[in-house]
PDB file of N, CA and C in Angstrom:
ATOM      1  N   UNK A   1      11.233 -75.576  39.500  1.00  0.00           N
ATOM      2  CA  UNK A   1      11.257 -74.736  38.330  1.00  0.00           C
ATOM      3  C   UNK A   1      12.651 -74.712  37.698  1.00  0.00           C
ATOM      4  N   UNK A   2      13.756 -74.713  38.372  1.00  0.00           N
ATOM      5  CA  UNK A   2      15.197 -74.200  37.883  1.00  0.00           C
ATOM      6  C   UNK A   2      15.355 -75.859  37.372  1.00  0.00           C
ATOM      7  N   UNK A   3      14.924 -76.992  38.038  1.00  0.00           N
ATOM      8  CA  UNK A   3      15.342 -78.538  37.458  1.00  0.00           C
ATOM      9  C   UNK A   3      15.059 -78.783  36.427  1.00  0.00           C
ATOM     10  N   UNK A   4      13.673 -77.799  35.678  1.00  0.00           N
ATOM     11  CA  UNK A   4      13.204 -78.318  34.803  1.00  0.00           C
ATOM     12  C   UNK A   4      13.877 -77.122  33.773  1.00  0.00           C
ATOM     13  N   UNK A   5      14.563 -76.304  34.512  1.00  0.00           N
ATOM     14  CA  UNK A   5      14.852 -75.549  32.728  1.00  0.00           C
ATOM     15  C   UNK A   5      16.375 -76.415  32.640  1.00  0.00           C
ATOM     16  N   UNK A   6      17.003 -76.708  33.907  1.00  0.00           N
ATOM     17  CA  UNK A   6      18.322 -77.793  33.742  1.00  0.00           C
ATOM     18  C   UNK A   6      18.224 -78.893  33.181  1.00  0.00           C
ATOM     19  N   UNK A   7      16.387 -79.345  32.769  1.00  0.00           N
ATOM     20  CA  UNK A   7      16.396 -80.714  32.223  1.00  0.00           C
ATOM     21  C   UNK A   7      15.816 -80.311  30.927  1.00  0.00           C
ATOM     22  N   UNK A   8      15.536 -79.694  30.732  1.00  0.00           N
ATOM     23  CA  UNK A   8      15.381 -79.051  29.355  1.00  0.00           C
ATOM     24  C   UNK A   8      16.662 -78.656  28.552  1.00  0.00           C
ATOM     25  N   UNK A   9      17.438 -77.704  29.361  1.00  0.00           N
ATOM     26  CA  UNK A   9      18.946 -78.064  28.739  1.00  0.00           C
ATOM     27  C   UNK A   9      19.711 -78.631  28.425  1.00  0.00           C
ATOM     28  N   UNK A  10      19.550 -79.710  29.244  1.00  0.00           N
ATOM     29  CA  UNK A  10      20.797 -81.439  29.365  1.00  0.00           C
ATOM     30  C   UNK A  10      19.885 -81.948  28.317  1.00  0.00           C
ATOM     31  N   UNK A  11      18.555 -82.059  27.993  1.00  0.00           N
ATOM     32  CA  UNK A  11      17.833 -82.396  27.164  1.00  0.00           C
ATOM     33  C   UNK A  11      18.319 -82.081  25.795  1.00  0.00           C
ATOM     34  N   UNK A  12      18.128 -80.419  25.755  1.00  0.00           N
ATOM     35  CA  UNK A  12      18.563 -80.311  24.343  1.00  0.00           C
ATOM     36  C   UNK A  12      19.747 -80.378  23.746  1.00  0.00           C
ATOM     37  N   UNK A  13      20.816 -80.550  24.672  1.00  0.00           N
ATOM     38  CA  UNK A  13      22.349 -80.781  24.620  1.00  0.00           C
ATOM     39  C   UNK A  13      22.367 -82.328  24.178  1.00  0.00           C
ATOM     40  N   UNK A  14      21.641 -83.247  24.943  1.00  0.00           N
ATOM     41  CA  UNK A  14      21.846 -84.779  24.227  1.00  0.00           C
ATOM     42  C   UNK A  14      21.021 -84.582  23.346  1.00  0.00           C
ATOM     43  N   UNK A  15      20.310 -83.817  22.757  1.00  0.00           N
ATOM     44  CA  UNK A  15      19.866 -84.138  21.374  1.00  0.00           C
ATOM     45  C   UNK A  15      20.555 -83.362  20.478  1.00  0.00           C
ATOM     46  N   UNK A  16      21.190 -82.826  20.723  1.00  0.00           N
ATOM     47  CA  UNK A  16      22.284 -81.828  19.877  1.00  0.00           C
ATOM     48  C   UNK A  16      23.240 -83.181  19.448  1.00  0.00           C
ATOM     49  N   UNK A  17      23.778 -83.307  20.962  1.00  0.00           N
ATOM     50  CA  UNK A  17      25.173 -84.240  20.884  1.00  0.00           C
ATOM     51  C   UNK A  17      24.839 -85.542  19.898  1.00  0.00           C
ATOM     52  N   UNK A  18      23.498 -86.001  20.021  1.00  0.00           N
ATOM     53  CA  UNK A  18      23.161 -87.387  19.113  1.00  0.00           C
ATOM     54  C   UNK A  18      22.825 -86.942  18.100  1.00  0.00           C
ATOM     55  N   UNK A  19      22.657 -86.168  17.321  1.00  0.00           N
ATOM     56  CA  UNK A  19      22.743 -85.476  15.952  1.00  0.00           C
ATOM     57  C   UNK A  19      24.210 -85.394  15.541  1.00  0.00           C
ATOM     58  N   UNK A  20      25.043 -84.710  16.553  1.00  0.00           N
ATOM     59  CA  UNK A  20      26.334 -84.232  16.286  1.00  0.00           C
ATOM     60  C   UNK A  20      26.878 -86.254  15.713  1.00  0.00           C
ATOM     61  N   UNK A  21      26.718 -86.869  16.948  1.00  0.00           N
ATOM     62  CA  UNK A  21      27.486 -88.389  16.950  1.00  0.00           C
ATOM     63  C   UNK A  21      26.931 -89.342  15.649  1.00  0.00           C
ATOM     64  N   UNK A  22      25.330 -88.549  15.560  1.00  0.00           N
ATOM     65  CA  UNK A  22      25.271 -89.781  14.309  1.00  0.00           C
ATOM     66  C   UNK A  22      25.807 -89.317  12.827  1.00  0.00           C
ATOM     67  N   UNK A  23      25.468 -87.801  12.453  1.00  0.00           N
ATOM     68  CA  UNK A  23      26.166 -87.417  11.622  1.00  0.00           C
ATOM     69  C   UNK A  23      27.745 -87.527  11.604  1.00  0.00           C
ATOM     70  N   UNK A  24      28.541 -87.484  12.545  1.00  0.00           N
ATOM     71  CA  UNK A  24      30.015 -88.132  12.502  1.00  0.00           C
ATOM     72  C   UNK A  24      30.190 -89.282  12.306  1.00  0.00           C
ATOM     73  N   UNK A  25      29.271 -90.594  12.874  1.00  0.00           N
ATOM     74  CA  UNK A  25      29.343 -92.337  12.295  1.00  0.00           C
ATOM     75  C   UNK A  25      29.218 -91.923  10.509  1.00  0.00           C
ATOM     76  N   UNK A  26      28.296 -91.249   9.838  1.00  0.00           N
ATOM     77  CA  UNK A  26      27.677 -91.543   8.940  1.00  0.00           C
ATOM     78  C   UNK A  26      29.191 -91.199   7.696  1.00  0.00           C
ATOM     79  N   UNK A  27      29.697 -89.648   8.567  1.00  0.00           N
ATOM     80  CA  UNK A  27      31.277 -89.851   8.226  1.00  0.00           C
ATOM     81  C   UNK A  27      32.345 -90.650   7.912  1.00  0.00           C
ATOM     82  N   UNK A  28      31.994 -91.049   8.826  1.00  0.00           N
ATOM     83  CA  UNK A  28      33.383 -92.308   9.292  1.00  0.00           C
ATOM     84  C   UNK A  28      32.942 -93.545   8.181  1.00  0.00           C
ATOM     85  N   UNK A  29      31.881 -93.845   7.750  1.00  0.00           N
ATOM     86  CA  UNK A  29      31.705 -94.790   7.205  1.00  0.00           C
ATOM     87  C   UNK A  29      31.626 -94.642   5.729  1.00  0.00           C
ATOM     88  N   UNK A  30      31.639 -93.442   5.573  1.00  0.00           N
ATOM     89  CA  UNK A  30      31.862 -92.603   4.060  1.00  0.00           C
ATOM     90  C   UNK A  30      33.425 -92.605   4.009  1.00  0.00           C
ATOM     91  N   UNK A  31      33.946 -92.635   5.177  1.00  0.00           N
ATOM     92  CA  UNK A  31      35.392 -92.370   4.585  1.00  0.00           C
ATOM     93  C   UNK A  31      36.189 -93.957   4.838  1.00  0.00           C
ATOM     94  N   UNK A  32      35.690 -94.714   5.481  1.00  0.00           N
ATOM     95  CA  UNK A  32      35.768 -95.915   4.905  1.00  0.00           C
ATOM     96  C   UNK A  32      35.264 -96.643   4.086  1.00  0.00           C
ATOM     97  N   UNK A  33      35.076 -95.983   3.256  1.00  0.00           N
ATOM     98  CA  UNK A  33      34.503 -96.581   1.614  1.00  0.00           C
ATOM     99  C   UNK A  33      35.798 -96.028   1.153  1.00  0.00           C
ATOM    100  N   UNK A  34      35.698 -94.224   1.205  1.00  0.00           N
ATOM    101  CA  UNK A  34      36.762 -93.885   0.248  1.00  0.00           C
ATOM    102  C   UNK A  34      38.088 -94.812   0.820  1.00  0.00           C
ATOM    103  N   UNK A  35      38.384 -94.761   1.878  1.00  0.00           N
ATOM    104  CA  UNK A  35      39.961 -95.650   2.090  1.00  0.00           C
ATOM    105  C   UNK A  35      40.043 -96.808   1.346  1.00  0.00           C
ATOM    106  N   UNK A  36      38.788 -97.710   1.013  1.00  0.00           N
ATOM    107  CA  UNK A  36      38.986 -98.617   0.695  1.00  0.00           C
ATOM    108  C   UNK A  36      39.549 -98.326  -1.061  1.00  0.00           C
ATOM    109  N   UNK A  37      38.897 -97.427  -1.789  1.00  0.00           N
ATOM    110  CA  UNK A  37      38.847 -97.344  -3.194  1.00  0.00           C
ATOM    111  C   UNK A  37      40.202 -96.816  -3.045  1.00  0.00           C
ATOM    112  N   UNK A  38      40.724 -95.731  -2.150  1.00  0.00           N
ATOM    113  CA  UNK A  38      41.885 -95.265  -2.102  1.00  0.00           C
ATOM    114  C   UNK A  38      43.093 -96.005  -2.205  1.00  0.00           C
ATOM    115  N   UNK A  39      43.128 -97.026  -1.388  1.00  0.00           N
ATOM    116  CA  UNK A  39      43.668 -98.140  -1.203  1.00  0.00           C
ATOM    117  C   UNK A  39      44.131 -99.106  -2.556  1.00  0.00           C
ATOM    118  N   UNK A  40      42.806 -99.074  -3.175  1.00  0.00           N
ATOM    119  CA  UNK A  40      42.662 -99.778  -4.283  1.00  0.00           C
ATOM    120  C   UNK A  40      43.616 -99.328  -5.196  1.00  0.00           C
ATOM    121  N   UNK A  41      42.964 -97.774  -5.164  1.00  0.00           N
ATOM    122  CA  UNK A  41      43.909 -96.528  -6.218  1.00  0.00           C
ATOM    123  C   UNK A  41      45.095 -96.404  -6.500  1.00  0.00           C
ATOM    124  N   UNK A  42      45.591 -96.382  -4.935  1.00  0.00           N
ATOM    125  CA  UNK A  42      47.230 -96.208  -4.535  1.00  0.00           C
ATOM    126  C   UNK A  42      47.476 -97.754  -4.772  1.00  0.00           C
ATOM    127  N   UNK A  43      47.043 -98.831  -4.925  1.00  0.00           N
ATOM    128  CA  UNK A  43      47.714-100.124  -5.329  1.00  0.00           C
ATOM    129  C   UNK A  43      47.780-100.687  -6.584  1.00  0.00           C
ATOM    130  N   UNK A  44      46.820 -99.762  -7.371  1.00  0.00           N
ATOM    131  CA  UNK A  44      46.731 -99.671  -9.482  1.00  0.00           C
ATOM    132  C   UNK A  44      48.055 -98.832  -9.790  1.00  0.00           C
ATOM    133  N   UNK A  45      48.047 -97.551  -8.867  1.00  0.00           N
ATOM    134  CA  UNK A  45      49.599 -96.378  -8.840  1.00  0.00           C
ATOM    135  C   UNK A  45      50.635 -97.129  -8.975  1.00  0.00           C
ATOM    136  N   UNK A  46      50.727 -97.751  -7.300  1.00  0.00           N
ATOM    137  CA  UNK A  46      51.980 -98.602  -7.538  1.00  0.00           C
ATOM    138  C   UNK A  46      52.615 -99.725  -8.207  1.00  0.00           C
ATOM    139  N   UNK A  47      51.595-100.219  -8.564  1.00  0.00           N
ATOM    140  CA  UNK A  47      51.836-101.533 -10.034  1.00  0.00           C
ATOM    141  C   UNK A  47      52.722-100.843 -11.443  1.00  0.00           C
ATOM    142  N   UNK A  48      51.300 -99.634 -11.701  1.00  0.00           N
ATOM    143  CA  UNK A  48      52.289 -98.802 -12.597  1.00  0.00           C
ATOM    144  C   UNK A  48      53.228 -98.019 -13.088  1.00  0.00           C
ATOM    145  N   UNK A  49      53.803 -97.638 -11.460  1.00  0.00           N
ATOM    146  CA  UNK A  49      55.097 -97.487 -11.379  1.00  0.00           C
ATOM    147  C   UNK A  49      56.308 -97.778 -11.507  1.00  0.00           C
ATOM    148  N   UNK A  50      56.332 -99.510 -10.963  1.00  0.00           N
ATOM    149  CA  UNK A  50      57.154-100.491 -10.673  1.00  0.00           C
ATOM    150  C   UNK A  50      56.947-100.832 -12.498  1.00  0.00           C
ATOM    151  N   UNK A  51      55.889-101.060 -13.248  1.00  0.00           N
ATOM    152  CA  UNK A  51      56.206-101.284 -14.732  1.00  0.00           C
ATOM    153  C   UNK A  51      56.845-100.260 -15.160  1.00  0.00           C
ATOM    154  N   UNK A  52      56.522 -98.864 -14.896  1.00  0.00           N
ATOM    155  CA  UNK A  52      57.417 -98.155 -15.770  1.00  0.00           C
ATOM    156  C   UNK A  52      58.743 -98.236 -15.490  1.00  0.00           C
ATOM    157  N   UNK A  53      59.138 -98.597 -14.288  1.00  0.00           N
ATOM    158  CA  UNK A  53      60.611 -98.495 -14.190  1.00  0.00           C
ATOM    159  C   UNK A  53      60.902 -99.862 -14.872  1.00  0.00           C
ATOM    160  N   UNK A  54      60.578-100.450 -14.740  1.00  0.00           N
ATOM    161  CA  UNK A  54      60.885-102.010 -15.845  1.00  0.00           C
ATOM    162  C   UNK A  54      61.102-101.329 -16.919  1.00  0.00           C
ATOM    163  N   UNK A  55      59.988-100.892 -17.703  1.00  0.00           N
ATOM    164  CA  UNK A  55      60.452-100.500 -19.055  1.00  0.00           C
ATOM    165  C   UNK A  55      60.860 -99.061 -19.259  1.00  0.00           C
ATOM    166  N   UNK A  56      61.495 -98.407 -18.651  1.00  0.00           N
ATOM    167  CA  UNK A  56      62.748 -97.200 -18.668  1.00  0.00           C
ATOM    168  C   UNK A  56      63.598 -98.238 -18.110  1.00  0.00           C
ATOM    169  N   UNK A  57      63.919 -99.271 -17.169  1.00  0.00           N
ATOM    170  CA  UNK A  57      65.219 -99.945 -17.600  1.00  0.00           C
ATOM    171  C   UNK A  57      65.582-100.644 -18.639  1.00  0.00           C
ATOM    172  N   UNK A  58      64.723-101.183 -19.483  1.00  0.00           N
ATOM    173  CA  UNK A  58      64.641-102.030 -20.913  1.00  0.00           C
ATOM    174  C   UNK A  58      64.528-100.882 -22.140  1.00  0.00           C
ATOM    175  N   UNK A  59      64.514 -99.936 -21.413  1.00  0.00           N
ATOM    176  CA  UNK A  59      64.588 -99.036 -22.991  1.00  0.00           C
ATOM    177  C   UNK A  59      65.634 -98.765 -22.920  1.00  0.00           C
ATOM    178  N   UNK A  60      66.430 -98.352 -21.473  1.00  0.00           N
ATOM    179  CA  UNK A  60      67.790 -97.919 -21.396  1.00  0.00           C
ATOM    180  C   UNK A  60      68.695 -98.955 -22.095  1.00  0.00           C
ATOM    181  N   UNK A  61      68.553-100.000 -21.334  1.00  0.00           N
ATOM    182  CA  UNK A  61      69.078-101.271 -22.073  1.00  0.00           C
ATOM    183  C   UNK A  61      69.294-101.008 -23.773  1.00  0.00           C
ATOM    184  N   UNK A  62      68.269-101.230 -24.258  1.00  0.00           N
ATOM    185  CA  UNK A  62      68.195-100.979 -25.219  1.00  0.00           C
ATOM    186  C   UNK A  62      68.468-100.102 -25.828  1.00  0.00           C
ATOM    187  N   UNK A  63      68.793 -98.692 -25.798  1.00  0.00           N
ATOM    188  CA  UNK A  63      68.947 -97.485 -26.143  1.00  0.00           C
ATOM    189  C   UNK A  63      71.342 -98.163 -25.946  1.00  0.00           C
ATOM    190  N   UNK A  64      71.497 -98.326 -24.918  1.00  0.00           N
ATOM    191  CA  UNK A  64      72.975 -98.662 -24.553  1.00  0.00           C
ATOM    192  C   UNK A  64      73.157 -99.429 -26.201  1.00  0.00           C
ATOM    193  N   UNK A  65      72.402-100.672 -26.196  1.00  0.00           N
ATOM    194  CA  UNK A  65      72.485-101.623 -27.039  1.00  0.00           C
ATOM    195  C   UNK A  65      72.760-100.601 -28.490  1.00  0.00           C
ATOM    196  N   UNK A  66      71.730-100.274 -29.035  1.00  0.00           N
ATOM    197  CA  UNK A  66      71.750 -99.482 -30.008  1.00  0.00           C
ATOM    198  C   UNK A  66      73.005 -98.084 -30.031  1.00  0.00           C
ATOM    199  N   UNK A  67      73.728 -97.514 -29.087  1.00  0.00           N
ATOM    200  CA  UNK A  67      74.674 -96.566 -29.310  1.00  0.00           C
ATOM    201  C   UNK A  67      75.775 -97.535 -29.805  1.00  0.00           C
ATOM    202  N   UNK A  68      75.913 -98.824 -28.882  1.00  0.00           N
ATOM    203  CA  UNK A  68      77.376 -99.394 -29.039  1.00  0.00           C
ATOM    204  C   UNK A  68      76.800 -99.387 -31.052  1.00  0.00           C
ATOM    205  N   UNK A  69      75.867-100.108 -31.556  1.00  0.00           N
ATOM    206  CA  UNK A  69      75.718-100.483 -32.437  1.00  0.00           C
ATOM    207  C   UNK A  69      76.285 -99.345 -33.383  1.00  0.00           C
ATOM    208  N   UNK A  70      75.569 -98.576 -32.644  1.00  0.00           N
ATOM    209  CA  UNK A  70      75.789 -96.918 -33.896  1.00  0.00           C
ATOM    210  C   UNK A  70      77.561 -96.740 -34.188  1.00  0.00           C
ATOM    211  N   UNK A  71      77.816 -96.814 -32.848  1.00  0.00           N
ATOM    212  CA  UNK A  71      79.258 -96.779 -32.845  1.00  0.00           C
ATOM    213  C   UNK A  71      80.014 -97.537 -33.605  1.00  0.00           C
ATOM    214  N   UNK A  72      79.551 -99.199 -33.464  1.00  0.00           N
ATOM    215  CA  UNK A  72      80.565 -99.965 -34.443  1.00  0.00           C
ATOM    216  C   UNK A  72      80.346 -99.439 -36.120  1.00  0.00           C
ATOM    217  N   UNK A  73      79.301 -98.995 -36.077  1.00  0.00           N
ATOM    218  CA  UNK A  73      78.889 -98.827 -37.481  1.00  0.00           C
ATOM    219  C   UNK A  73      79.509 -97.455 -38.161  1.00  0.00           C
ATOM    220  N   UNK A  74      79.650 -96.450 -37.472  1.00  0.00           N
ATOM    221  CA  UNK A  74      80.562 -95.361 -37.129  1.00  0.00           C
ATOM    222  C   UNK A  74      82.149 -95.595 -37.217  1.00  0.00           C
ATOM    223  N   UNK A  75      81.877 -96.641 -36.568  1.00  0.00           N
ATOM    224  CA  UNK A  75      84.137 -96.533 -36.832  1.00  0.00           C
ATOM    225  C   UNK A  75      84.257 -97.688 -38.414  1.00  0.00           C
ATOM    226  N   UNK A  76      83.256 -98.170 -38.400  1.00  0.00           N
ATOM    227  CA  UNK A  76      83.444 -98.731 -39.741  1.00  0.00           C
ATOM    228  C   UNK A  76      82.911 -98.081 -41.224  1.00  0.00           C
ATOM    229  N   UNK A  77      82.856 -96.622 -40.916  1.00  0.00           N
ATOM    230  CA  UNK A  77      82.335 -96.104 -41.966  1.00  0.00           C
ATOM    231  C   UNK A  77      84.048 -95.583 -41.993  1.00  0.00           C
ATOM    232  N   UNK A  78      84.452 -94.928 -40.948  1.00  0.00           N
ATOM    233  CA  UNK A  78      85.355 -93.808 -40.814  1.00  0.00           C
ATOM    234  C   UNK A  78      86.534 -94.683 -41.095  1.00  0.00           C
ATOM    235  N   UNK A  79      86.404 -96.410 -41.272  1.00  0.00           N
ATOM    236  CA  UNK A  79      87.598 -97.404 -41.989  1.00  0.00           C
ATOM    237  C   UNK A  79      87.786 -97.491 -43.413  1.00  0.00           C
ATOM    238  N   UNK A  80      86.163 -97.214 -43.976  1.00  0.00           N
ATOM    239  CA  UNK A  80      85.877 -97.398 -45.105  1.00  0.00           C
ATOM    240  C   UNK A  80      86.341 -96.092 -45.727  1.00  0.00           C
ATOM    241  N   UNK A  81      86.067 -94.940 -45.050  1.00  0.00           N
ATOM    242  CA  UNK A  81      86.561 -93.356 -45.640  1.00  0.00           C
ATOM    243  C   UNK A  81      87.848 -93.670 -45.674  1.00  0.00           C
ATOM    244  N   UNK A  82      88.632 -93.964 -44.945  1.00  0.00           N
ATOM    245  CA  UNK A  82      89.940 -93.983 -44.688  1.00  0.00           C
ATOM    246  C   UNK A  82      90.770 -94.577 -46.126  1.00  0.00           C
ATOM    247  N   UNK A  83      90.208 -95.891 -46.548  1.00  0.00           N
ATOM    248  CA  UNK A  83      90.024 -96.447 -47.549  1.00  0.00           C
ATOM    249  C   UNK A  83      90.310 -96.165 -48.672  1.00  0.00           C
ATOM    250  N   UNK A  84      89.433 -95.428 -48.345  1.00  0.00           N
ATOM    251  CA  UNK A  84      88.811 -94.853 -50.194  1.00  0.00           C
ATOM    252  C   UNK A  84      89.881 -93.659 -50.290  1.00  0.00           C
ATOM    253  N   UNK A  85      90.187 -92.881 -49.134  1.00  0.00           N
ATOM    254  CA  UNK A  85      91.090 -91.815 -49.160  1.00  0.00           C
ATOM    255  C   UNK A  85      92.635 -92.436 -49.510  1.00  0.00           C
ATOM    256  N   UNK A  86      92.490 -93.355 -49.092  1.00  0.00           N
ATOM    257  CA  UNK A  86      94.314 -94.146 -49.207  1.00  0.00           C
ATOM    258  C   UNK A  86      94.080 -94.404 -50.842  1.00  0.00           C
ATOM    259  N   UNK A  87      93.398 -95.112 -51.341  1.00  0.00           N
ATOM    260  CA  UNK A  87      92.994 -95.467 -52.576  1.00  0.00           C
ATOM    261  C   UNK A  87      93.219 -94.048 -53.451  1.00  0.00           C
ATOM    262  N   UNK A  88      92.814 -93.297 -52.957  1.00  0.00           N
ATOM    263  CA  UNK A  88      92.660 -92.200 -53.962  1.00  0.00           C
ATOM    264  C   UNK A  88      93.681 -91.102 -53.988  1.00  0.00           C
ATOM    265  N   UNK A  89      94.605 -91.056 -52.652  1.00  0.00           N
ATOM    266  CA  UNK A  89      95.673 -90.756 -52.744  1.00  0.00           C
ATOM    267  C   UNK A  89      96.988 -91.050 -53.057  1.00  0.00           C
ATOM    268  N   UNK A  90      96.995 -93.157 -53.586  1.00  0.00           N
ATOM    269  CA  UNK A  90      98.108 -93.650 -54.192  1.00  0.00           C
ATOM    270  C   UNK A  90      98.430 -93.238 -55.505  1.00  0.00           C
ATOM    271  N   UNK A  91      97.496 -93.547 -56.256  1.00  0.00           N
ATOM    272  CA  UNK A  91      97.849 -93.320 -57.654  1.00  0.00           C
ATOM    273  C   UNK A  91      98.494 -92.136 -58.270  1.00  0.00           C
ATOM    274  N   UNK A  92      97.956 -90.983 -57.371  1.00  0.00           N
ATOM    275  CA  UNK A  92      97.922 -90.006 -57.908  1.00  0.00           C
ATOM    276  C   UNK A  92      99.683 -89.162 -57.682  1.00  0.00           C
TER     277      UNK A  92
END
């Protein structure tokens, strides 16, 4: 009598436990899908990272390029004022 309520128990415990184990495979294989797309995800991320820093270094570049420019263009205004001020202060 007591074997059979012990085999009734161990019974319903491995059918617990093989519910518990197959619903955890069914897991595991759901989340190796997501790793894979994840994977994918985080490797589209990092492409577009590595471009943006390309082009924030080529804008910087460029942005450098364009101050010197501003600048020459700047001291050659402030040659040309200079100029016109010498000019306009000889005659007079």
């Amino acid at each position: 009598m007591i074997s059979s309520i012990v085999d009734i128990v161990l019974f319903v415990a491995l059918l617990f436990t093989s519910f518990r184990v197959t619903t955890m495979h069914r897991e595991l294989v759901r989340l190796r899908a997501h790793q894979g797309e994840f994977t994918h995800v985080l490797g589209k991320t990092n492409e577009t990272v590595d471009d943006m820093v390309v082009m924030v270094r080529e804008f910087s570049a460029d942005g450098r390029q364009m101050v010197h420019a501003l600048g020459d263009k700047i001291d050659e205004a402030r040659r040309a004022i200079a100029e016109i001020d010498a000019r306009n202060a000889g005659p007079a």
